[in-house]
Protein backbone atom coordinates (compact mmCIF):
# COMPACT_ATOMS: atom_id res chain seq x y z
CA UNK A 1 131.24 -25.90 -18.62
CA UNK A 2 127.43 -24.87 -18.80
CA UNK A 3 126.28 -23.60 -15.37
CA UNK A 4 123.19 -21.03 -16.38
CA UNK A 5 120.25 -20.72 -18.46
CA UNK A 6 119.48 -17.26 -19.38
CA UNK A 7 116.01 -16.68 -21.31
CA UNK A 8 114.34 -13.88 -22.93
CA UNK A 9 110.49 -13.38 -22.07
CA UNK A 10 107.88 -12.19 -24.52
CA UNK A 11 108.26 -14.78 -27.81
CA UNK A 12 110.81 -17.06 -26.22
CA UNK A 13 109.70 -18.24 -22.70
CA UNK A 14 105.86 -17.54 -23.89
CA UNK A 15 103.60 -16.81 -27.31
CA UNK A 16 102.72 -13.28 -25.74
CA UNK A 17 102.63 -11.04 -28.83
CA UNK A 18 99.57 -11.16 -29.73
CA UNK A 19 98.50 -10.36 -26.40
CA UNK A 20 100.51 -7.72 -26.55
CA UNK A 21 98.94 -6.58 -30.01
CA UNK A 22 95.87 -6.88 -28.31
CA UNK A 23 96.87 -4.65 -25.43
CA UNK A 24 98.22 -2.08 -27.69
CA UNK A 25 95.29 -1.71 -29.70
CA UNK A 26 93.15 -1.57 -26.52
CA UNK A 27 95.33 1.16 -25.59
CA UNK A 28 94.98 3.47 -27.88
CA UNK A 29 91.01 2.86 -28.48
CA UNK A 30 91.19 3.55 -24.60
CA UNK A 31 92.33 7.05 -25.14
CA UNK A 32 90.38 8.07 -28.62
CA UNK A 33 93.23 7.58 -30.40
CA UNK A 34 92.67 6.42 -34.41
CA UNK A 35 96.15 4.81 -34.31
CA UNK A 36 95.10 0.61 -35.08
CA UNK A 37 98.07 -1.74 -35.65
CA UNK A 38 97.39 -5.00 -37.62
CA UNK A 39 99.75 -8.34 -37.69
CA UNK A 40 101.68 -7.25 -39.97
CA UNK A 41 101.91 -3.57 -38.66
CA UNK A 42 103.38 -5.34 -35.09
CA UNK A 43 105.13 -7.86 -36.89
CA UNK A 44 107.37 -4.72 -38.49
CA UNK A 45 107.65 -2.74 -35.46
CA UNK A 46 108.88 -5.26 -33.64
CA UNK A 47 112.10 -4.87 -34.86
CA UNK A 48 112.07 -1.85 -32.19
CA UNK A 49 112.90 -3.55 -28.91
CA UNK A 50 110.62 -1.83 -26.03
CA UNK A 51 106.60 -0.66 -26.13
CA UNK A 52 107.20 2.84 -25.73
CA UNK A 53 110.32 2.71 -28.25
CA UNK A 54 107.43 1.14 -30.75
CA UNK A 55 104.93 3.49 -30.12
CA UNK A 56 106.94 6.79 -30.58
CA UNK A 57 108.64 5.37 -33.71
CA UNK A 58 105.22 4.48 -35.01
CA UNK A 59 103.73 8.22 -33.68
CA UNK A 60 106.53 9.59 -35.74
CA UNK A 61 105.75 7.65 -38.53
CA UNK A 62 102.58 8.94 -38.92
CA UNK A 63 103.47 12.13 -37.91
CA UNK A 64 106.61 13.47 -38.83
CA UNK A 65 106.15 16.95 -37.50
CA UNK A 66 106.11 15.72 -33.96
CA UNK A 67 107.79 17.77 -31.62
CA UNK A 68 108.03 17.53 -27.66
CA UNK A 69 105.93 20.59 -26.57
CA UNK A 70 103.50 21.13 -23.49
CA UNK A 71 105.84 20.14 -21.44
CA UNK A 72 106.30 16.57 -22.29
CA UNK A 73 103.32 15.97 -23.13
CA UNK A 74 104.54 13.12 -26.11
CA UNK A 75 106.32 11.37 -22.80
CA UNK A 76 102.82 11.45 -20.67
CA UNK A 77 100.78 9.88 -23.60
CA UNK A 78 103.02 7.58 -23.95
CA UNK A 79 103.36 6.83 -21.05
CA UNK A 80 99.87 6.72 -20.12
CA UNK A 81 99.46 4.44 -22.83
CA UNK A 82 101.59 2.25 -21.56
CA UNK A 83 100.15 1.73 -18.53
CA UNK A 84 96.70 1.16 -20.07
CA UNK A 85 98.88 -1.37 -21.78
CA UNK A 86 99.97 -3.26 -19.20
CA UNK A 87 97.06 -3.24 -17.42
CA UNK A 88 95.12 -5.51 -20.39
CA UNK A 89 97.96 -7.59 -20.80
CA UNK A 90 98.25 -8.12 -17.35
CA UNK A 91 94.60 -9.52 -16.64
CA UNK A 92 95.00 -11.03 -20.11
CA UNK A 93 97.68 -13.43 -18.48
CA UNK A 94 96.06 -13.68 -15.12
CA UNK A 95 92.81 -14.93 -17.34
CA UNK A 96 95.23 -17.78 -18.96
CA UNK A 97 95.63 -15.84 -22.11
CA UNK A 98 99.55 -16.78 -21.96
CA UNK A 99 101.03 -20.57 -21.36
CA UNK A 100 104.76 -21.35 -21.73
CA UNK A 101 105.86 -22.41 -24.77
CA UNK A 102 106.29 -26.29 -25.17
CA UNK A 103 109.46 -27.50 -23.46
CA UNK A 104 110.18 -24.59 -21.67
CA UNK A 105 108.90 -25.92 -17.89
CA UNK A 106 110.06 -29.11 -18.45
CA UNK A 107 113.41 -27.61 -19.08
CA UNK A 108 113.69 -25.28 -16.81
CA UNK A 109 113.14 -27.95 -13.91
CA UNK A 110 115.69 -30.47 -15.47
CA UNK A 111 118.23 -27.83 -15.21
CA UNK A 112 117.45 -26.63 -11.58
CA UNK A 113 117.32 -30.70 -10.49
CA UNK A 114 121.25 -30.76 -12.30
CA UNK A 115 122.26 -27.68 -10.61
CA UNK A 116 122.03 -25.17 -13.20
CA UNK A 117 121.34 -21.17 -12.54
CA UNK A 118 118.36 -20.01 -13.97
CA UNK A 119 118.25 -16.14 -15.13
CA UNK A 120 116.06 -14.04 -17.23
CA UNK A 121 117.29 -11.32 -19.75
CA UNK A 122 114.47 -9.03 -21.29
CA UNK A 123 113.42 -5.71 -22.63
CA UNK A 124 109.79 -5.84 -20.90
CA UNK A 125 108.97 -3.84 -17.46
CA UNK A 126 109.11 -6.30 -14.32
CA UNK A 127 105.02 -6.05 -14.12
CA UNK A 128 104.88 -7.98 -17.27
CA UNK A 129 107.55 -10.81 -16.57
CA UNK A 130 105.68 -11.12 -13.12
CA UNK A 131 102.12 -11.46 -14.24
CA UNK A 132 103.65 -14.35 -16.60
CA UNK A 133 106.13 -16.08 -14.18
CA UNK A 134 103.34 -15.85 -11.55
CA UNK A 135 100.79 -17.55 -13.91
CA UNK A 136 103.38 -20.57 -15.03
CA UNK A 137 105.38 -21.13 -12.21
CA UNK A 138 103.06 -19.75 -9.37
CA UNK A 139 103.73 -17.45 -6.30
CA UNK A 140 107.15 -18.34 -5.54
CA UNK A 141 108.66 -17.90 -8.94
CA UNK A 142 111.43 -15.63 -8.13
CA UNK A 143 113.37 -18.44 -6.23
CA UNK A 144 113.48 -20.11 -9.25
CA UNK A 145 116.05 -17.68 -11.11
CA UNK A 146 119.47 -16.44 -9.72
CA UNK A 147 119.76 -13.25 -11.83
CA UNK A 148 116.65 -11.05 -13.40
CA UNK A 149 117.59 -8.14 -16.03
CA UNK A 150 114.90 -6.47 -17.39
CA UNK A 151 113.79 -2.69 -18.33
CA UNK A 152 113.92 -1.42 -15.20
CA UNK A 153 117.35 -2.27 -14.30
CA UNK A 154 118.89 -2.67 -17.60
CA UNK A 155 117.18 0.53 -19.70
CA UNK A 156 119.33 0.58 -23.16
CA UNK A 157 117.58 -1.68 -25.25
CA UNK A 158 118.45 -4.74 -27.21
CA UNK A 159 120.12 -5.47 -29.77
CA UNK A 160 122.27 -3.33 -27.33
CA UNK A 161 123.90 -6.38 -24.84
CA UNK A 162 123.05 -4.22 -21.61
CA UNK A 163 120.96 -6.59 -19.98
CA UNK A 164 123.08 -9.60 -20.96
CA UNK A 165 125.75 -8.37 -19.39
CA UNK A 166 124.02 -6.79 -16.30
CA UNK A 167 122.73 -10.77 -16.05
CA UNK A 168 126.05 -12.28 -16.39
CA UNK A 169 127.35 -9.91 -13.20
CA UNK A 170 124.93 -10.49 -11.17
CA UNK A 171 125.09 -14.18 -11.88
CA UNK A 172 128.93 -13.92 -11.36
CA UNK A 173 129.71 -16.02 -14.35
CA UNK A 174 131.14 -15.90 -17.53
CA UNK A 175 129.37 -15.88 -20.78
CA UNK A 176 131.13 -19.13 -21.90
CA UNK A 177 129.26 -20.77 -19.01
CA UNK A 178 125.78 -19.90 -19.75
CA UNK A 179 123.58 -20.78 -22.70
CA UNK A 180 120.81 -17.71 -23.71
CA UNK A 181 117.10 -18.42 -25.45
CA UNK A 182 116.27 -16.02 -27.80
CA UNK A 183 113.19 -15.69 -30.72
CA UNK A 184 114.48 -12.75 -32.25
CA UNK A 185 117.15 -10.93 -34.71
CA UNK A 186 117.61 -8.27 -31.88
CA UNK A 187 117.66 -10.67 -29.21
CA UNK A 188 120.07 -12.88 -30.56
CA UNK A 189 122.47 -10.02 -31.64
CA UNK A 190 122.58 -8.70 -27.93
CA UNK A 191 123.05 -12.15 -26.74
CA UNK A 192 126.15 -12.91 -29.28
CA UNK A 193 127.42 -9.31 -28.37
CA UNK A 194 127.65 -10.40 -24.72
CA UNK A 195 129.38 -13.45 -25.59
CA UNK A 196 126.72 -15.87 -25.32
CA UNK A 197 125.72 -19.18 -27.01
CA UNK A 198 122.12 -18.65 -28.52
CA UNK A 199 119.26 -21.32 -28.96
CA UNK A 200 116.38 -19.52 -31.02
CA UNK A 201 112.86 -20.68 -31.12
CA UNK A 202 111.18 -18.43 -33.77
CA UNK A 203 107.64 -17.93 -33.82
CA UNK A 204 105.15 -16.43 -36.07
CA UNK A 205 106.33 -12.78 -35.70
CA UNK A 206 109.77 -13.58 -36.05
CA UNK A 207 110.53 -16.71 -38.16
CA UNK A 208 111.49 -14.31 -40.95
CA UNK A 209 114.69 -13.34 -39.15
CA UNK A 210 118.61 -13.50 -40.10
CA UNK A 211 119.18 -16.23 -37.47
CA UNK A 212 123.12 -16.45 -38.65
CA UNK A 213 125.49 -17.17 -35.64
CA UNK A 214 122.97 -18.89 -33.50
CA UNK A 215 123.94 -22.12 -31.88
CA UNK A 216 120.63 -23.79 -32.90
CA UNK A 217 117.44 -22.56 -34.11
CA UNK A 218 114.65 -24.78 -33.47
CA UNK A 219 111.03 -24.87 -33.17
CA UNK A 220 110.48 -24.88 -29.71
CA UNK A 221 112.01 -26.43 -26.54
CA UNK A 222 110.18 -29.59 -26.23
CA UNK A 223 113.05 -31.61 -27.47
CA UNK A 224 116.10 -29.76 -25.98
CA UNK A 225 117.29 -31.58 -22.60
CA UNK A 226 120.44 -30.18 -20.61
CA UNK A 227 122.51 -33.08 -22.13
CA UNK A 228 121.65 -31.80 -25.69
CA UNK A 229 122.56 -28.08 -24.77
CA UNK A 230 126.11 -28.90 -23.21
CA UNK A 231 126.48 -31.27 -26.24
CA UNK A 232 125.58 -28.25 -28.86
CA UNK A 233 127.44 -26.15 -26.01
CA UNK A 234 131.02 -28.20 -25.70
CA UNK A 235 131.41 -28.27 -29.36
């Protein structure tokens, strides 16, 4: 029996990456760094789940000497960067950089009017999945989900199931009762390893993924109704 909808964020709910590219880049300009990452650059490094993850692979990758000395200081520019980060893509979504992908309202609010939990399952820091939520839904957006996992509560990464299955307890439900929204390889392996049915909606960073085991793949959620996912769902 479907009783929750569990959605990833960046890609899935929203066409934030190149938002996100655009933060990055700002980022590192920001601090007199030479470091510039282009579409296809991202595109790759996306396959790390996690900003800081992606910018300390890509640090190593262009400089494999790197060592943690100073005291940290590899974690504090980092980490620095990543708030510089945020900070752009943050005004970037309260400027109306980000919208929801098409269907995604509309099926969210079928599902509440049926009765159906809401959740969110993600990788990115709570700032970022406000800003968004805020933006789409408006002030009162946390009513609208029963369960949020994201990097703050749930830090091992996907394809690791962690937040899944942080989701699915706080929910109080099984994964045979819930239906997850993925756009990615790593998301969809950390949904499957948590036992969850998987709609992907690829987009232009990830359409190049090894989608096998997914209930459907389609382009976007502007034909998927709750009677379509518990007919994809009961079979």
């Amino acid at each position: 029996m479907l009783n929750a909808l569990i959605f990833d964020v960046d890609g899935t709910l929203a066409d934030t990456e190149r938002v996100h590219l655009e933060a990055f880049n700002h980022a590192f300009r920001e601090e007199g760094l030479d470091w510039y990452w282009s579409v296809e650059r991202y595109t790759a490094l996306l396959d790390i789940s996690g900003g800081k993850e992606r910018m300390l692979h890509h640090w190593r990758s262009v400089d494999p000497g790197l060592r943690e000395v100073d005291a940290g200081a590899v974690s504090d520019t980092i980490n620095r960067l990543h708030e510089i980060k945020t900070a752009y893509y943050e005004n970037a979504v309260n400027h109306d950089a980000v919208v929801l992908r098409p269907g995604v309202l509309a099926l969210m609010d079928e599902a509440r009017r049926m009765g159906l939990h809401l959740a969110i399952a993600t990788t990115t820091s709570p700032v970022n999945i406000a800003a968004l939520m805020r933006s789409a839904i408006g002030p009162d957006w946390r009513n609208h989900f029963l369960a949020i996992g994201d990097a703050s509560n749930a830090p091992i990464k996907k394809p690791n199931p962690q937040v899944y299955m942080k989701v699915l307890a706080d929910m109080g439900l099984r994964a045979a009762d819930c239906v997850a929204f993925e756009d990615s390889s790593n998301g969809l392996r950390a949904a499957r390893a948590a036992g969850l049915d998987t709609v992907i909606t690829p987009n232009g960073f990830t359409a190049h993924h090894d989608f096998k085991g997914a209930l459907r793949v389609v382009p976007d959620l502007s034909e998927v109704s709750v009677a379509r996912l518990k007919e994809w769902h009961n079979r």
